[in-house]
N, C-alpha and C. Protein backbone atom coordinates (compact mmCIF):
# COMPACT_ATOMS: atom_id res chain seq x y z
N UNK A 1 7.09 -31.30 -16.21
CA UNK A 1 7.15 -30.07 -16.98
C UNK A 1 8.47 -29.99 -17.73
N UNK A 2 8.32 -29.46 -19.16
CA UNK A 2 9.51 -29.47 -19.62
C UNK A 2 10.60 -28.09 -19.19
N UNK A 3 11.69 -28.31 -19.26
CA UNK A 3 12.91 -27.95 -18.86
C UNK A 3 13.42 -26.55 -20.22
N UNK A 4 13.46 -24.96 -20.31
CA UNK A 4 13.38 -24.20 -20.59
C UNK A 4 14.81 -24.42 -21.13
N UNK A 5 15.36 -24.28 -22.27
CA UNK A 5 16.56 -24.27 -22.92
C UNK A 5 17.33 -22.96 -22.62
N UNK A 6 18.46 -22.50 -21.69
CA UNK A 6 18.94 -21.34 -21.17
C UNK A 6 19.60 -20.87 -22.62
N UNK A 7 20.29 -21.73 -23.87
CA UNK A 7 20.52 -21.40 -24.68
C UNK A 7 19.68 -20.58 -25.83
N UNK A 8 18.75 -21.19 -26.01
CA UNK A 8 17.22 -20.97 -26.88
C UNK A 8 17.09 -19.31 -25.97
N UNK A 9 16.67 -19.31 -24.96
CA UNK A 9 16.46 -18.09 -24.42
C UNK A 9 17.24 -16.95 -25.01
N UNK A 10 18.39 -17.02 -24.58
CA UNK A 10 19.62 -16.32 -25.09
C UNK A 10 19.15 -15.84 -26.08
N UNK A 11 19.42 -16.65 -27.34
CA UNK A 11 19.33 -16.46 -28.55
C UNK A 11 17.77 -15.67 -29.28
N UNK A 12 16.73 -15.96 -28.35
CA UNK A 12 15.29 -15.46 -28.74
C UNK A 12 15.31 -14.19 -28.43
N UNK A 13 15.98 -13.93 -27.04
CA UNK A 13 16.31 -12.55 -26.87
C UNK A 13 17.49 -11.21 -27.65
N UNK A 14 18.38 -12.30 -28.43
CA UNK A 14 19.27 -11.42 -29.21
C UNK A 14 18.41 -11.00 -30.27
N UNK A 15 17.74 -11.90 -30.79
CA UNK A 15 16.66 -12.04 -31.99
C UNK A 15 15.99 -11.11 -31.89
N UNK A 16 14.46 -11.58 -30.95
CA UNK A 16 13.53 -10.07 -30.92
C UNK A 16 14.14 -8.77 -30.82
N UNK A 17 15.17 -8.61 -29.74
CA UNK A 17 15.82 -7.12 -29.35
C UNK A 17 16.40 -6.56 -30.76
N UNK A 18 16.70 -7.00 -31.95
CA UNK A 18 17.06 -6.43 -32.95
C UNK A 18 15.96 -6.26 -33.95
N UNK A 19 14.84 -6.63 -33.71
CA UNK A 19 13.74 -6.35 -34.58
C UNK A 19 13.74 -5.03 -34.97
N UNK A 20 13.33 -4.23 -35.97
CA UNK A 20 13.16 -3.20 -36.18
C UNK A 20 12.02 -2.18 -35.35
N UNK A 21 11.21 -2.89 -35.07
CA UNK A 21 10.78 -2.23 -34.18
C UNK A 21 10.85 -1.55 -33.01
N UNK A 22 11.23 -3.17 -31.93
CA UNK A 22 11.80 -2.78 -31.04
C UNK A 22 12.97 -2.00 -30.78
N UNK A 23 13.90 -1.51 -32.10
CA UNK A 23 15.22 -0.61 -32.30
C UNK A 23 14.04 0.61 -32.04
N UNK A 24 13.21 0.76 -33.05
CA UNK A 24 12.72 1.93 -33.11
C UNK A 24 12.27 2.25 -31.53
N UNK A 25 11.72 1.62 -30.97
CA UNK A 25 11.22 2.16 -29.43
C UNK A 25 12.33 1.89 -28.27
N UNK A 26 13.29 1.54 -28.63
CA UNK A 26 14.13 1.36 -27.63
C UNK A 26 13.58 0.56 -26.55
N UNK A 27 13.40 -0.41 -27.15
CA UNK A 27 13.14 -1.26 -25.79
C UNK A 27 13.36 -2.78 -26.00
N UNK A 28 13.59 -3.24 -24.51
CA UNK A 28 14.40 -4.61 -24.79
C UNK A 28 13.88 -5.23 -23.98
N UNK A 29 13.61 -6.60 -24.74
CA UNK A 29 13.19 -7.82 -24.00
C UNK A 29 14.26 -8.64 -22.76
N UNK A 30 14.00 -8.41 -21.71
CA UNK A 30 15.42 -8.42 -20.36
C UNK A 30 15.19 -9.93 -20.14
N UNK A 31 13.74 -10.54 -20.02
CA UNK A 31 13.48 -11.91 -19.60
C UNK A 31 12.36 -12.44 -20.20
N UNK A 32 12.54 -14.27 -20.22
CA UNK A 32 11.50 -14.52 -20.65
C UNK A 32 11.71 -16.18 -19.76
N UNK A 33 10.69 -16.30 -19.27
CA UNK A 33 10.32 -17.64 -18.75
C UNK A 33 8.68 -18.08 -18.60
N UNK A 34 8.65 -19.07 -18.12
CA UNK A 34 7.17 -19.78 -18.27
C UNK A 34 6.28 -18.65 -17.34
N UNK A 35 5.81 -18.15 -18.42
CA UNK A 35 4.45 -17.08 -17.41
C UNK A 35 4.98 -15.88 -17.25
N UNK A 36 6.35 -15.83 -17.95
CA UNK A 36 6.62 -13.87 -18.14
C UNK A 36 7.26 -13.73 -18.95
N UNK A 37 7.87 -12.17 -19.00
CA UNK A 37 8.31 -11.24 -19.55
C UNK A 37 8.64 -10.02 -18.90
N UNK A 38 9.86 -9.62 -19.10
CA UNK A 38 9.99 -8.70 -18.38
C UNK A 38 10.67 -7.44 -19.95
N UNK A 39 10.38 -6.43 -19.89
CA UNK A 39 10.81 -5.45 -20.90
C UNK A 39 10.86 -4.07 -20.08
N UNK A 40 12.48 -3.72 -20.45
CA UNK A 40 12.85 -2.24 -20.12
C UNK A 40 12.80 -1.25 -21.42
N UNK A 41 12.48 0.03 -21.24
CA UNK A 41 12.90 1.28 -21.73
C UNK A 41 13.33 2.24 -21.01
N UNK A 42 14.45 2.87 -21.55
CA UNK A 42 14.61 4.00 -20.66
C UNK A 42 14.17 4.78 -21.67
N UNK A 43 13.28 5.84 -21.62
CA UNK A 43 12.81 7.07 -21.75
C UNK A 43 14.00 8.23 -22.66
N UNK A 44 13.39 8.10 -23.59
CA UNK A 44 13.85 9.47 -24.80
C UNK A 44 13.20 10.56 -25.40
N UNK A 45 13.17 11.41 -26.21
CA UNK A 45 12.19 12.58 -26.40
C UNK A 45 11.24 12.29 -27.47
N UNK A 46 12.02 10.88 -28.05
CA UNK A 46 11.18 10.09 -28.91
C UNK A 46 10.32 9.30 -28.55
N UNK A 47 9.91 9.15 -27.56
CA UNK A 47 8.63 8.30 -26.61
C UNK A 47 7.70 9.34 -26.51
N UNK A 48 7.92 10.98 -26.29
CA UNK A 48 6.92 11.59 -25.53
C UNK A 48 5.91 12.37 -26.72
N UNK A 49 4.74 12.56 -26.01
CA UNK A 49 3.95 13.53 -27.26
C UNK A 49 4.28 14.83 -27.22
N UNK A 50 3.29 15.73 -27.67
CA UNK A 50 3.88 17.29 -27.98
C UNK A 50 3.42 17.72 -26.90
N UNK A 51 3.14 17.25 -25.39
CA UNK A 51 2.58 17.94 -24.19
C UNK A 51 3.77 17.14 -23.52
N UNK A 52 5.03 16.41 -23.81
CA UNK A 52 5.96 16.03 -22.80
C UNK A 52 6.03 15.29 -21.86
N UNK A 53 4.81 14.48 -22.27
CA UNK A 53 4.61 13.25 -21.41
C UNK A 53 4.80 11.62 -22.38
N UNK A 54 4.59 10.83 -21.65
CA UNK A 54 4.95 9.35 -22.89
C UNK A 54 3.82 9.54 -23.52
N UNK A 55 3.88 9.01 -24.67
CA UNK A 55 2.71 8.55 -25.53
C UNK A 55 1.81 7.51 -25.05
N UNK A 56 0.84 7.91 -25.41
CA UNK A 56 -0.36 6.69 -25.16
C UNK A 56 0.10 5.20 -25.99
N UNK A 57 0.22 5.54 -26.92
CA UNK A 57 1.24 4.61 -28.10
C UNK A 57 2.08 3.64 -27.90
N UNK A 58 2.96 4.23 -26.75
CA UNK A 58 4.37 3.48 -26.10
C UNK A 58 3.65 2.64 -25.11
N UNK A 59 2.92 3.09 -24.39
CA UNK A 59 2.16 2.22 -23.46
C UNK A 59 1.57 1.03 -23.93
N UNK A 60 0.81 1.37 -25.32
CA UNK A 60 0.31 0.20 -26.22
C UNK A 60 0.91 -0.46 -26.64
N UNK A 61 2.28 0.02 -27.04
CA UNK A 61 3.37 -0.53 -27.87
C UNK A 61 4.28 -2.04 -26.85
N UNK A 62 4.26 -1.66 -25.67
CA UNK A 62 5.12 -2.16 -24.87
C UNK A 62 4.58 -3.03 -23.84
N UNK A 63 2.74 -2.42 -23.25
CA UNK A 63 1.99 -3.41 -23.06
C UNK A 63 2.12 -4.93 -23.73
N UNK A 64 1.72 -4.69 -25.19
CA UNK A 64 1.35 -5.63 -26.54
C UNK A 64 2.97 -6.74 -26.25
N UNK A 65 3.90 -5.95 -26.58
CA UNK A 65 5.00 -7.05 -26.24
C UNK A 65 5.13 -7.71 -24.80
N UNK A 66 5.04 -7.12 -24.08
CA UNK A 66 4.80 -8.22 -22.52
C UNK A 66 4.16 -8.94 -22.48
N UNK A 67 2.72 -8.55 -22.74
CA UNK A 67 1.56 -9.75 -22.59
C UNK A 67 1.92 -10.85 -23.77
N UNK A 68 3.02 -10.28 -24.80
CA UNK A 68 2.75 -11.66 -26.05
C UNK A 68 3.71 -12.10 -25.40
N UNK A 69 4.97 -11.71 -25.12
CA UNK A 69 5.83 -12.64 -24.91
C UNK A 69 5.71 -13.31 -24.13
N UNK A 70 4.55 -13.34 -23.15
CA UNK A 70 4.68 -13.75 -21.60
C UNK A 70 4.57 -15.21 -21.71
N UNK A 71 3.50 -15.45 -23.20
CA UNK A 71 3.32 -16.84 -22.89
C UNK A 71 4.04 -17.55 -23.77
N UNK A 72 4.76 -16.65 -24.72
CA UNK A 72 5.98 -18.02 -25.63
C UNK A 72 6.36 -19.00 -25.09
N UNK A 73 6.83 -18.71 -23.82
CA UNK A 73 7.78 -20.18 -23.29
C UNK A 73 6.68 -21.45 -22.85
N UNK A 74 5.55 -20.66 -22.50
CA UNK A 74 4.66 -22.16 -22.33
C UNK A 74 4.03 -22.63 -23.65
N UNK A 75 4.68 -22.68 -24.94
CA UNK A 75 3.68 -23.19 -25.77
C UNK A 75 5.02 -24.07 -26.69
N UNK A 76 4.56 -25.18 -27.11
CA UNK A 76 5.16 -26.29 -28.15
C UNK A 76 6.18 -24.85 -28.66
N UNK A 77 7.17 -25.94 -29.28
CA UNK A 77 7.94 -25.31 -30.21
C UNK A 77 7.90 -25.39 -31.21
N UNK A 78 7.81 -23.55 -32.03
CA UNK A 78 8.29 -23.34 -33.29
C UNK A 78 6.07 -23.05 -33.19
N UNK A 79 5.41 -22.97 -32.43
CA UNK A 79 4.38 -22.53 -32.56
C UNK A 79 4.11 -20.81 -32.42
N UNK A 80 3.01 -20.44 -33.56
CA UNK A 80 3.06 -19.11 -33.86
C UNK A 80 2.24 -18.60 -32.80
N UNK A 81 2.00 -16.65 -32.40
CA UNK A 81 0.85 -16.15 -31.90
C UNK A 81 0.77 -15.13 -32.64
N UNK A 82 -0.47 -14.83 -32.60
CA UNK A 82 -1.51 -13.32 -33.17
C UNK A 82 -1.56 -13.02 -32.00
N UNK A 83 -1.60 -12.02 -31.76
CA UNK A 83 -2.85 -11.03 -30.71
C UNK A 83 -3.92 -10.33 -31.23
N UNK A 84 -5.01 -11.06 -30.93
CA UNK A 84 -6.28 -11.07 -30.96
C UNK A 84 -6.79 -9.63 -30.63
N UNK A 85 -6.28 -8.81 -29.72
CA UNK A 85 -7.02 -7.86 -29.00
C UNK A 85 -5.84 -7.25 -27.78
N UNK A 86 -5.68 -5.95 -27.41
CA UNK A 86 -5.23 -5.13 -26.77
C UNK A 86 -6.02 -4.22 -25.85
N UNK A 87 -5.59 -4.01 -24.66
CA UNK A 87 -6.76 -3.24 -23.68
C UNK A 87 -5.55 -2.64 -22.57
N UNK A 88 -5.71 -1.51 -22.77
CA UNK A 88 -4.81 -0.72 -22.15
C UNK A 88 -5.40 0.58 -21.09
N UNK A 89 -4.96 0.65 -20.27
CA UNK A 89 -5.46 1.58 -19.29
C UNK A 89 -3.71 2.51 -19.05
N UNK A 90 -4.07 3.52 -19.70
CA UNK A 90 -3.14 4.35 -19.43
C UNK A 90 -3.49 5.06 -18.06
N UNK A 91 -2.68 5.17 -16.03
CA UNK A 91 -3.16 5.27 -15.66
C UNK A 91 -2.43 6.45 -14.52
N UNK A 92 -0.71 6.99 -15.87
CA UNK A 92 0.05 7.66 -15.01
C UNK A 92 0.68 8.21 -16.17
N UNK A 93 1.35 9.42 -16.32
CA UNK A 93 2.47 9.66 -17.05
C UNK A 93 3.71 9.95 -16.26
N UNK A 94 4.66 9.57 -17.31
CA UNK A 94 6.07 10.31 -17.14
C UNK A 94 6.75 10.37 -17.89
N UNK A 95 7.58 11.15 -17.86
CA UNK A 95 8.47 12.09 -18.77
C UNK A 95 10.08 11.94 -19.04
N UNK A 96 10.18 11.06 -18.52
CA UNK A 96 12.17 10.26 -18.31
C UNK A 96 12.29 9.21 -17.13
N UNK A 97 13.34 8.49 -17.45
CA UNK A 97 14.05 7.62 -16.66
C UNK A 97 13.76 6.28 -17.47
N UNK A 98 13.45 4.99 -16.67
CA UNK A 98 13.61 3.84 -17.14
C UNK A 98 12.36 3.13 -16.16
N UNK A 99 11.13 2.80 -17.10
CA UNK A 99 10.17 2.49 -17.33
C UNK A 99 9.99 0.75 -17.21
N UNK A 100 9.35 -0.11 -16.51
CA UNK A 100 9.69 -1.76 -16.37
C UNK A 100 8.27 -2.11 -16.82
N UNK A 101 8.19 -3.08 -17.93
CA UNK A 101 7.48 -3.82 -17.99
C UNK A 101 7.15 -5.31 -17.81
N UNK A 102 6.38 -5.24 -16.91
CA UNK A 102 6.00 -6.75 -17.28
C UNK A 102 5.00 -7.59 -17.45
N UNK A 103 4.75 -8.89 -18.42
CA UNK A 103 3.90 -9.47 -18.62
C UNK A 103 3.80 -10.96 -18.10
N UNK A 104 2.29 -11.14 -17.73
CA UNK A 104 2.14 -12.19 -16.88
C UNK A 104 1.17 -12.88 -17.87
N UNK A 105 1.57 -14.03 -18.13
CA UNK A 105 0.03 -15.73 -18.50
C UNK A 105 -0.65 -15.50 -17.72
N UNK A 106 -1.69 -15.24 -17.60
CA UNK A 106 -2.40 -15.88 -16.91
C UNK A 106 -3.59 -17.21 -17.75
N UNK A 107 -3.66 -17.65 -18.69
CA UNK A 107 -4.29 -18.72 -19.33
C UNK A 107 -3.55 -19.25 -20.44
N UNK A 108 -2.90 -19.88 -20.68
CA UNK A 108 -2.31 -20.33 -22.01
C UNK A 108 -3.25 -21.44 -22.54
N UNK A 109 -4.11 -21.92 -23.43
CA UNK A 109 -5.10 -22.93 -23.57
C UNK A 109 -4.71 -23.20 -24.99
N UNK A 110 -5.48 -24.40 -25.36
CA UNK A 110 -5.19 -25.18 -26.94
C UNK A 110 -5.24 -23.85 -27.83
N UNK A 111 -5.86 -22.87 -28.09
CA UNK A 111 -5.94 -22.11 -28.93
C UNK A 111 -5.89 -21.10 -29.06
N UNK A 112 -6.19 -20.35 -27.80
CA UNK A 112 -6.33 -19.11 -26.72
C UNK A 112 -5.32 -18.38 -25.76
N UNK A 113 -4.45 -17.40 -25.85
CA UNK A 113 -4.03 -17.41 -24.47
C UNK A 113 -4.38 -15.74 -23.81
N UNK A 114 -4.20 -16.05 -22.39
CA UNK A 114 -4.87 -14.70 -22.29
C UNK A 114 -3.35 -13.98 -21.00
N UNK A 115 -3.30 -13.14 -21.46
CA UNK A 115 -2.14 -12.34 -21.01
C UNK A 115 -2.39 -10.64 -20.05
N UNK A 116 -1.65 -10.48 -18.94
CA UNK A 116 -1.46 -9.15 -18.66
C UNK A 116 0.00 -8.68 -19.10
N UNK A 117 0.41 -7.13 -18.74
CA UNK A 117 1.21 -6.71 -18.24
C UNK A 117 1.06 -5.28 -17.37
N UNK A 118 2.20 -4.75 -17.04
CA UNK A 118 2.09 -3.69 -16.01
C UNK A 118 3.12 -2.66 -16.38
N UNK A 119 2.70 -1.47 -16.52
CA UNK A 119 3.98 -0.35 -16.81
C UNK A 119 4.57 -0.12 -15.06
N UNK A 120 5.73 -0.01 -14.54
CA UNK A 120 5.93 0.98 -13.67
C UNK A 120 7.01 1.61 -13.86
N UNK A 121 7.44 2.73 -13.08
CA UNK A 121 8.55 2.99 -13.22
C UNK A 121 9.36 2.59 -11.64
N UNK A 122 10.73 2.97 -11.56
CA UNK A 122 12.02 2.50 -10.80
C UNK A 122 11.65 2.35 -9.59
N UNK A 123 10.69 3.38 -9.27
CA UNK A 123 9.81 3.44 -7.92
C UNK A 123 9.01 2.09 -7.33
N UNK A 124 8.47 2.04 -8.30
CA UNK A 124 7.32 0.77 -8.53
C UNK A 124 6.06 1.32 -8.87
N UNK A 125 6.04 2.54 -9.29
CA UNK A 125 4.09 3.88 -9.41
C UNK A 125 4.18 2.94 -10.47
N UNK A 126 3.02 2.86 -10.37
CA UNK A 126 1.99 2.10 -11.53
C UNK A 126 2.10 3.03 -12.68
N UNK A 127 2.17 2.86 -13.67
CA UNK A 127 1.85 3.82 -14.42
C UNK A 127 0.71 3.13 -15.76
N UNK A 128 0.81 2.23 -15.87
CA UNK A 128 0.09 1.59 -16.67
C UNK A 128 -0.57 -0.08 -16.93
N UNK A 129 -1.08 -0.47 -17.21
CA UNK A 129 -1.58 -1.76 -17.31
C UNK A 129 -2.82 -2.17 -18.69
N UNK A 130 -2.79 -3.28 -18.90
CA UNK A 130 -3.49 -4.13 -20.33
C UNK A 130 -3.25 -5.04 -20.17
N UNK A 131 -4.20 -6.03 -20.90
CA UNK A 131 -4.60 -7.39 -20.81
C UNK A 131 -4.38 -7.42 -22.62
N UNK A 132 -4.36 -8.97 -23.30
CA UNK A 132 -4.13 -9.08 -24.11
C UNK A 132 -4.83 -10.40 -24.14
N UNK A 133 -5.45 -11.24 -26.02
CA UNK A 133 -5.38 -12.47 -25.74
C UNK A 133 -5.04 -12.91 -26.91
N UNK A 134 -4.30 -13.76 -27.08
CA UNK A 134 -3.09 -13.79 -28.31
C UNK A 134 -4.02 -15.28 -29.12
N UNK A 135 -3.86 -15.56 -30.62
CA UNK A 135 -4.53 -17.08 -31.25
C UNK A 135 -3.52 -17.67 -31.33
N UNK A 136 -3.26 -18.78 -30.90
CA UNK A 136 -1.77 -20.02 -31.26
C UNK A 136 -2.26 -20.56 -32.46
N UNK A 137 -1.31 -20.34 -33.25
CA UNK A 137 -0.75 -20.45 -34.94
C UNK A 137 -0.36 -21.73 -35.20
N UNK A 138 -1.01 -22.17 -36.26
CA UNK A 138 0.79 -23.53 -36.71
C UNK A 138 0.97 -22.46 -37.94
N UNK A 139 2.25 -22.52 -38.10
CA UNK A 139 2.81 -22.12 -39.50
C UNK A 139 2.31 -20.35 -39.81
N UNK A 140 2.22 -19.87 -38.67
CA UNK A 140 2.04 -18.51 -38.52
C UNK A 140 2.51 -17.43 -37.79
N UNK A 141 3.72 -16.55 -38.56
CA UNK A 141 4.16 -15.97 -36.96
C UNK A 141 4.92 -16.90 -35.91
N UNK A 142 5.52 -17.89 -36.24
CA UNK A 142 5.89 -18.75 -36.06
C UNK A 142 7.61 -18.29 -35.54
N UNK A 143 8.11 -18.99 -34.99
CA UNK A 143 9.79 -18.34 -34.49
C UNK A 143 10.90 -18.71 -35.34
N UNK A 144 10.29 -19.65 -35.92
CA UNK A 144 11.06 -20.51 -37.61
C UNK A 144 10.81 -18.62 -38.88
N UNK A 145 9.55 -18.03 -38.62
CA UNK A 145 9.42 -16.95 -39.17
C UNK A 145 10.26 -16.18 -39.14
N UNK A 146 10.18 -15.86 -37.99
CA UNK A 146 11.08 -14.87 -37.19
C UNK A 146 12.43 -14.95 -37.88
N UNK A 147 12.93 -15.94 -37.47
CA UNK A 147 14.48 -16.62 -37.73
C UNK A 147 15.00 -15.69 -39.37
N UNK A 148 13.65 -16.13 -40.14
CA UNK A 148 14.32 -16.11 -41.57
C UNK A 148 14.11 -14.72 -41.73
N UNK A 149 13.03 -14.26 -41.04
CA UNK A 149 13.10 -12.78 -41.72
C UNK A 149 14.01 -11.47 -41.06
N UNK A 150 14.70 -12.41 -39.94
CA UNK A 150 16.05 -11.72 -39.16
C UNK A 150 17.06 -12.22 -40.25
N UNK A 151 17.28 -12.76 -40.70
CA UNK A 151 18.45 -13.61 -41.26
C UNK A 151 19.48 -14.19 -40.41
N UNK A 152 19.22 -14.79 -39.49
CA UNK A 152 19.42 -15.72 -38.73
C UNK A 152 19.08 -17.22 -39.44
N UNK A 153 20.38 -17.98 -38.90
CA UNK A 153 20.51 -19.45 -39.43
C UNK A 153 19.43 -20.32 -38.80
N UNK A 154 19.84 -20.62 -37.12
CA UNK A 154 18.69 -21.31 -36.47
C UNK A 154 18.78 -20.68 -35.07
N UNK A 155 17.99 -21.53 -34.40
CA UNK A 155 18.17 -21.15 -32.91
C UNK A 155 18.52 -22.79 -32.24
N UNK A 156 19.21 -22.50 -31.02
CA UNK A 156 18.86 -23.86 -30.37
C UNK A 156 17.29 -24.60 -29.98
N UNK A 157 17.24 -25.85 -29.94
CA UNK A 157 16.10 -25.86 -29.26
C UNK A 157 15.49 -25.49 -28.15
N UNK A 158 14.29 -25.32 -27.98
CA UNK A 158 13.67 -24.38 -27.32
C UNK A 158 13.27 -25.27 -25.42
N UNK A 159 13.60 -26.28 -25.96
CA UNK A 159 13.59 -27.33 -24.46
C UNK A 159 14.21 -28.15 -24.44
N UNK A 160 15.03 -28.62 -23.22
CA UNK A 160 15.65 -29.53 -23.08
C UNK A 160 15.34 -31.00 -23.40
């Protein structure tokens, strides 16, 4: 099995965490290795709906990044993903603190991969869960993408 570049990591994580998006939801990609992802938020008034609970949204929002990232590290480098499809079971609310996500591979295949993750909070209460199944790209969505439309030079390689 190939050998996970601790540098490449680093750097994928400075990368995504400044996406515009993820600025917008406050949330940060903490880990990434073969078969996960781990993503924190802590909880702002900008997460919740007009009844003061999280959004259904954020759940979708943060699901969608666990389950994709989960399987980056098991796939060739500089290969792209779509996500195909999102399935979310919103199955708890809450209203503050710092929220853990994480996403698990469970199938990475030639073309296919199929992904969970899990909302909880600090406790470990479940609060949420979704499955995902992402299409592997050449020349799509790709981390060479990524790179340029961060304006970022390169990254290290992605395996030893």
């Amino acid at each position: 099995m190939k050998k996970l570049n601790p540098e490449h990591i680093k750097a994928i994580l400075e990368l995504i965490n400044q996406g515009p998006y993820f600025q917008l939801l406050s949330m940060e990609v903490c880990k990434l290795d073969f078969g996960y992802c781990r993503v924190d938020v802590n909880l702002e008034m900008k997460h919740l709906n007009p009844f003061g609970g999280l959004h259904g949204g954020v759940y979708a929002s943060i699901i969608d990044t666990a389950a994709y990232w989960a399987v980056y590290c098991d796939l060739k480098e500089n290969v792209g993903l779509i996500s195909l499809d999102l399935k979310v079971d919103n199955l708890s609310t809450v209203k503050d603190g710092k929220i853990i996500v994480e996403g698990k591979r469970l199938k990475a295949g030639r073309s296919i991969c199929l992904s969970e993750a899990t909302v909880t909070d600090t406790q470990g209460k479940l609060l949420a869960h979704g499955t995902s199944k992402q299409l592997i790209t050449t020349g799509l969505q790709s981390i060479n993408q990524a790179v340029t439309a961060m304006g970022y030079q390169s990254l290290p390689p992605k395996f030893l």
